[in-house]
Protein backbone atom coordinates (compact mmCIF):
# COMPACT_ATOMS: atom_id res chain seq x y z
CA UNK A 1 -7.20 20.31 -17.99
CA UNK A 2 -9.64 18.60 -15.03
CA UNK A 3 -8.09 15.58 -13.61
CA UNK A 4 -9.67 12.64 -14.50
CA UNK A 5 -11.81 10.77 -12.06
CA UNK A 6 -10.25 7.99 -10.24
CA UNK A 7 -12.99 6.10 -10.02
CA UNK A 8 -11.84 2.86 -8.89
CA UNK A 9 -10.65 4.45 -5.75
CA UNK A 10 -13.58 6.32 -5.02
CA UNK A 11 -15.39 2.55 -5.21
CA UNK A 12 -13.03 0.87 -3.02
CA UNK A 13 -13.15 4.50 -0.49
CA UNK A 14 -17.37 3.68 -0.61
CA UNK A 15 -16.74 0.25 0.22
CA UNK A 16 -14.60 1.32 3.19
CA UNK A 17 -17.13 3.93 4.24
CA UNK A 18 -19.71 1.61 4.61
CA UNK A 19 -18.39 -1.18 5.49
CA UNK A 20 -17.05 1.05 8.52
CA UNK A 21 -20.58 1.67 9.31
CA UNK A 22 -22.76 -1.26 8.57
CA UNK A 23 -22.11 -5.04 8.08
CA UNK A 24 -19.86 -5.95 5.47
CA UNK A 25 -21.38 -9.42 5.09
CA UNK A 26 -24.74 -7.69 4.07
CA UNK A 27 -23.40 -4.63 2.10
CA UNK A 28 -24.17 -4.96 -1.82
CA UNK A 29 -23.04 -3.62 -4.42
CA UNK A 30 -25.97 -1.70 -5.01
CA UNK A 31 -25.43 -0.09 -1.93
CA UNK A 32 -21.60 0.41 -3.08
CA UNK A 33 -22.65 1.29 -6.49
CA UNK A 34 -25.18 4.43 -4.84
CA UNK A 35 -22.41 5.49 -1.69
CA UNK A 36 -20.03 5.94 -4.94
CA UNK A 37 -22.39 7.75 -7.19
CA UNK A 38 -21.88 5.54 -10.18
CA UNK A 39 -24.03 3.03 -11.82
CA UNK A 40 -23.61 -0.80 -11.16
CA UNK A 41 -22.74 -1.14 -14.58
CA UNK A 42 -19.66 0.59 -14.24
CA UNK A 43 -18.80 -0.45 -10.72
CA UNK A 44 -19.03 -4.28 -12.14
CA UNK A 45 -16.72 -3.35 -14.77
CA UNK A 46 -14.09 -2.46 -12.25
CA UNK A 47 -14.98 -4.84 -9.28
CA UNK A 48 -17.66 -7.77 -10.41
CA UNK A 49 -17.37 -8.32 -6.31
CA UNK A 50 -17.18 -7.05 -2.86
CA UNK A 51 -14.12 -9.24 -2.77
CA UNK A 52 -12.96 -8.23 -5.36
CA UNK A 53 -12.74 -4.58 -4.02
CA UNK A 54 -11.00 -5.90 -1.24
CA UNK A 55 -8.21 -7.60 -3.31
CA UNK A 56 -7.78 -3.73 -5.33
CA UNK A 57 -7.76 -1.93 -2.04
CA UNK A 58 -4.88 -4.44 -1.21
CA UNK A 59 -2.68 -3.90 -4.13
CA UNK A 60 -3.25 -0.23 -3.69
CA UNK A 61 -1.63 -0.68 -0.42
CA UNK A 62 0.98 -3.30 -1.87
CA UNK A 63 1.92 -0.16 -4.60
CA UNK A 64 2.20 2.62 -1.62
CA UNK A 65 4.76 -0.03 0.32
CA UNK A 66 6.51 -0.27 -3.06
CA UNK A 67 7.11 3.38 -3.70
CA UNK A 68 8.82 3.58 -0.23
CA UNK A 69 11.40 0.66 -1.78
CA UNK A 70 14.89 2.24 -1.67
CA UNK A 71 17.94 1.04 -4.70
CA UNK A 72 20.14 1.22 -1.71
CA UNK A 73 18.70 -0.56 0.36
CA UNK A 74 20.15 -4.04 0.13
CA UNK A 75 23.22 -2.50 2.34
CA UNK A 76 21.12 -2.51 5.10
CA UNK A 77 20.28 -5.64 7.31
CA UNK A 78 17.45 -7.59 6.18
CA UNK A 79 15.90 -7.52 9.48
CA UNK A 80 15.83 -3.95 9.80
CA UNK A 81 14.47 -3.31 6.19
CA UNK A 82 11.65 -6.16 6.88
CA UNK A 83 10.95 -3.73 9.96
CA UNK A 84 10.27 -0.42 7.71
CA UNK A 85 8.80 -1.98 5.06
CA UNK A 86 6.31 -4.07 7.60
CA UNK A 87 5.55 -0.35 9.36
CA UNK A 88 5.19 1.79 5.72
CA UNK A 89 2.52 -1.10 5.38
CA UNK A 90 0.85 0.12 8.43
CA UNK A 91 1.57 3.65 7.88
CA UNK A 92 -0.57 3.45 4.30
CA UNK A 93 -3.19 1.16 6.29
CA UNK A 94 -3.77 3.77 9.10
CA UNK A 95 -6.02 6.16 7.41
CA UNK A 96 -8.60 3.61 6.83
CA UNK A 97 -8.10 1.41 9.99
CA UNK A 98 -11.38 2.02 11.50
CA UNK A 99 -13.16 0.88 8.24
CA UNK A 100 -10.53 -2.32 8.61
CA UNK A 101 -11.42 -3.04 12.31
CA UNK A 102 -15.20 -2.88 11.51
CA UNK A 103 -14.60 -5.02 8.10
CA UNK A 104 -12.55 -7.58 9.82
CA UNK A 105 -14.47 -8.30 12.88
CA UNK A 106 -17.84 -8.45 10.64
CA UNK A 107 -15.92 -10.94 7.71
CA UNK A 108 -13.13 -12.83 9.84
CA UNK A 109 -13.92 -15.70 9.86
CA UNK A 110 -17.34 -15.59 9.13
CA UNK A 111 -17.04 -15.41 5.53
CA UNK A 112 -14.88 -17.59 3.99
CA UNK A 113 -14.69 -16.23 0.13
CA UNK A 114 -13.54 -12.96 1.73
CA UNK A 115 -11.32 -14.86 4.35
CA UNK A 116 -9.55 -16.93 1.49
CA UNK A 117 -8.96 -13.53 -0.17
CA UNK A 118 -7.76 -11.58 2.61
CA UNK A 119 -5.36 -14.83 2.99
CA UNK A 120 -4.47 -14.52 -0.59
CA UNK A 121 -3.29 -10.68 -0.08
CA UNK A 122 -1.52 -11.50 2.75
CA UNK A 123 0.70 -14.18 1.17
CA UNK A 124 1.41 -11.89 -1.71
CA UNK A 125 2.24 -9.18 0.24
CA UNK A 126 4.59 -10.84 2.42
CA UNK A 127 6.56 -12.40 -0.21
CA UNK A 128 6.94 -8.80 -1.82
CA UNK A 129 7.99 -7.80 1.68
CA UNK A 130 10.83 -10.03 1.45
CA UNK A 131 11.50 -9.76 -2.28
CA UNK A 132 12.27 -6.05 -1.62
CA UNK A 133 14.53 -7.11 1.58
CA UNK A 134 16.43 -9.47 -1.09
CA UNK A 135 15.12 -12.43 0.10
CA UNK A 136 13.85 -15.10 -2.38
CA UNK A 137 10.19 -16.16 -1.56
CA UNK A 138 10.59 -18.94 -4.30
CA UNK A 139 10.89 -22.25 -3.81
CA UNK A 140 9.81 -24.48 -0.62
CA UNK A 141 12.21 -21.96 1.59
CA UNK A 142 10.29 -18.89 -0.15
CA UNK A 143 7.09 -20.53 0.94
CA UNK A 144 8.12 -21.49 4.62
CA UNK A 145 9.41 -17.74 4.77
CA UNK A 146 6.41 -16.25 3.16
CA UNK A 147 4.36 -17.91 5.49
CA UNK A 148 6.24 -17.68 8.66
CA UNK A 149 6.24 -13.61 7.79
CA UNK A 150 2.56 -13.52 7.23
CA UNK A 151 1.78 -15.03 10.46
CA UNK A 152 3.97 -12.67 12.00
CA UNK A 153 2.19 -9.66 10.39
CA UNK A 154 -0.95 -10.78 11.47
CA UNK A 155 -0.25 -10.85 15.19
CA UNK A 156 1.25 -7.63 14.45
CA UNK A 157 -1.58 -6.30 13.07
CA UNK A 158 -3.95 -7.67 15.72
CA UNK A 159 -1.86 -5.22 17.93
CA UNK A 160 -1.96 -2.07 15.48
CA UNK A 161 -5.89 -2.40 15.30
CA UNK A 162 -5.94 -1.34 18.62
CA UNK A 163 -2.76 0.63 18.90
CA UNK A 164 -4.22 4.46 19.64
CA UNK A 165 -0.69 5.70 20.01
CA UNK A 166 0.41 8.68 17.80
CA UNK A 167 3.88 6.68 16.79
CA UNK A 168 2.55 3.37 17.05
CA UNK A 169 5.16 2.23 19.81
CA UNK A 170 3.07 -0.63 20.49
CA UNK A 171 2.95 -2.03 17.17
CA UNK A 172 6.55 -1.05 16.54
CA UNK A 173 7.26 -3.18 20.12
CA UNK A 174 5.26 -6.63 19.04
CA UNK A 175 6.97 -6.15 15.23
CA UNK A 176 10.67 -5.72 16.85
CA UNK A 177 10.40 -8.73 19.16
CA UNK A 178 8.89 -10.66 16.51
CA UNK A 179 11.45 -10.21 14.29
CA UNK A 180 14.15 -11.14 16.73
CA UNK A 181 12.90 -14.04 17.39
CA UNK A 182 11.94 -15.17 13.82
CA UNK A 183 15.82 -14.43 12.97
CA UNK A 184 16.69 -16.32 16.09
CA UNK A 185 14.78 -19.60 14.88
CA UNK A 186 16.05 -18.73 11.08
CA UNK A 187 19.61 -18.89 12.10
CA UNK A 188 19.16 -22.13 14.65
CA UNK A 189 17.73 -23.62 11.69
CA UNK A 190 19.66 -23.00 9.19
CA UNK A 191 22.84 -24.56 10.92
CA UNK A 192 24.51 -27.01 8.76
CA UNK A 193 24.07 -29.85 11.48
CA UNK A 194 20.38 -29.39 11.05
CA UNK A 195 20.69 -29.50 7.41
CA UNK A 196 22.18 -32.36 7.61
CA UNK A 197 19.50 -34.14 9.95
CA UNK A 198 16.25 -33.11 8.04
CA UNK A 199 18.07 -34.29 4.55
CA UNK A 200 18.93 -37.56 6.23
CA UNK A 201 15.00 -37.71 7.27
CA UNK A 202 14.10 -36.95 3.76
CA UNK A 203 16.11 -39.59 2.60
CA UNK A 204 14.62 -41.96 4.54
CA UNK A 205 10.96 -41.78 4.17
């Protein structure tokens, strides 16, 4: 039996392509729609958006990182699993980082709808990332954490858009000190004296 046609990818993999090539704030979806051999029809039933595309190509990633999530893995340090799963991330993104270089410098932050959706991706991801490190990203400490790791991944991935090296020791370097000092400023604080002080403040305002 012939494998059925994944034809969602092979839209979001035309999107890429082009968008790799030629501006991504004037690409259509006609031009999608021809680059992926299918009608518009059918490429609207799937993605009714270029930002929409982006948002599937996203979760795609977000599933790869997932499949790399180990039931043993809660033995290990959370530091060091928020270090693989950060670099698996990378690892599924490197095929298609010179369509992402081209995309981002074209969109970022010249167009906002696809800047608040590439924000949107990133917040989800990261509080995945630290779901599957067993680290609640509920709650106002979820949030702080969830955003405090997305920045992080984004200065890290300023780095591994312009890391040419064949183990990505440069992005593994700015990840690794990153992390260190993010658990540094976790455990300062999280000390009880501190606790203490900001629930004080809190009381008083």
């Amino acid at each position: 039996m012939a494998k059925k046609p994944d034809i969602p990818w092979r839209i979001i993999k035309s999107a890429l392509k082009l968008g790799e090539k030629n501006s991504w704030r004037e690409l259509t979806l006609m031009d999608i729609a021809k680059q992926a051999k299918v009608s518009v029809a059918v490429l609207v039933e799937h993605y009714p958006s270029k930002t929409a595309i982006w948002d599937a190509f996203a979760r795609r990633i977000d599933a790869q990182v997932a499949k790399s999530v180990k039931s043993n893995a809660s033995k290990e340090p959370k530091r060091d699993q928020l270090f693989e799963f950060i670099m698996t991330r990378f690892d599924a993104l490197e095929p298609h980082k010179p369509a992402l270089k081209a995309i981002l410098a074209d969109s970022f932050p010249g167009d906002p709808v696809t800047s608040l959706t590439g924000a949107c991706s990133v917040l989800r991801a990261m509080a995945m990332t630290l779901e599957f490190a067993g680290i609640s990203s509920t709650g106002l400490k979820g949030c702080l954490k969830t955003k405090g790791l997305a920045a992080l991944y984004l200065r890290c991935l300023r780095v591994w858009l312009d890391d040419d090296s064949a183990d990505l020791s440069k992005t593994m370097a700015i990840l690794d000190r990153s992390l260190t000092r993010a658990e540094k400023l976790a455990q300062f604080l999280d000390q009880p004296s501190l606790r203490q002080r900001f629930s004080e403040t809190a009381r008083s305002t």
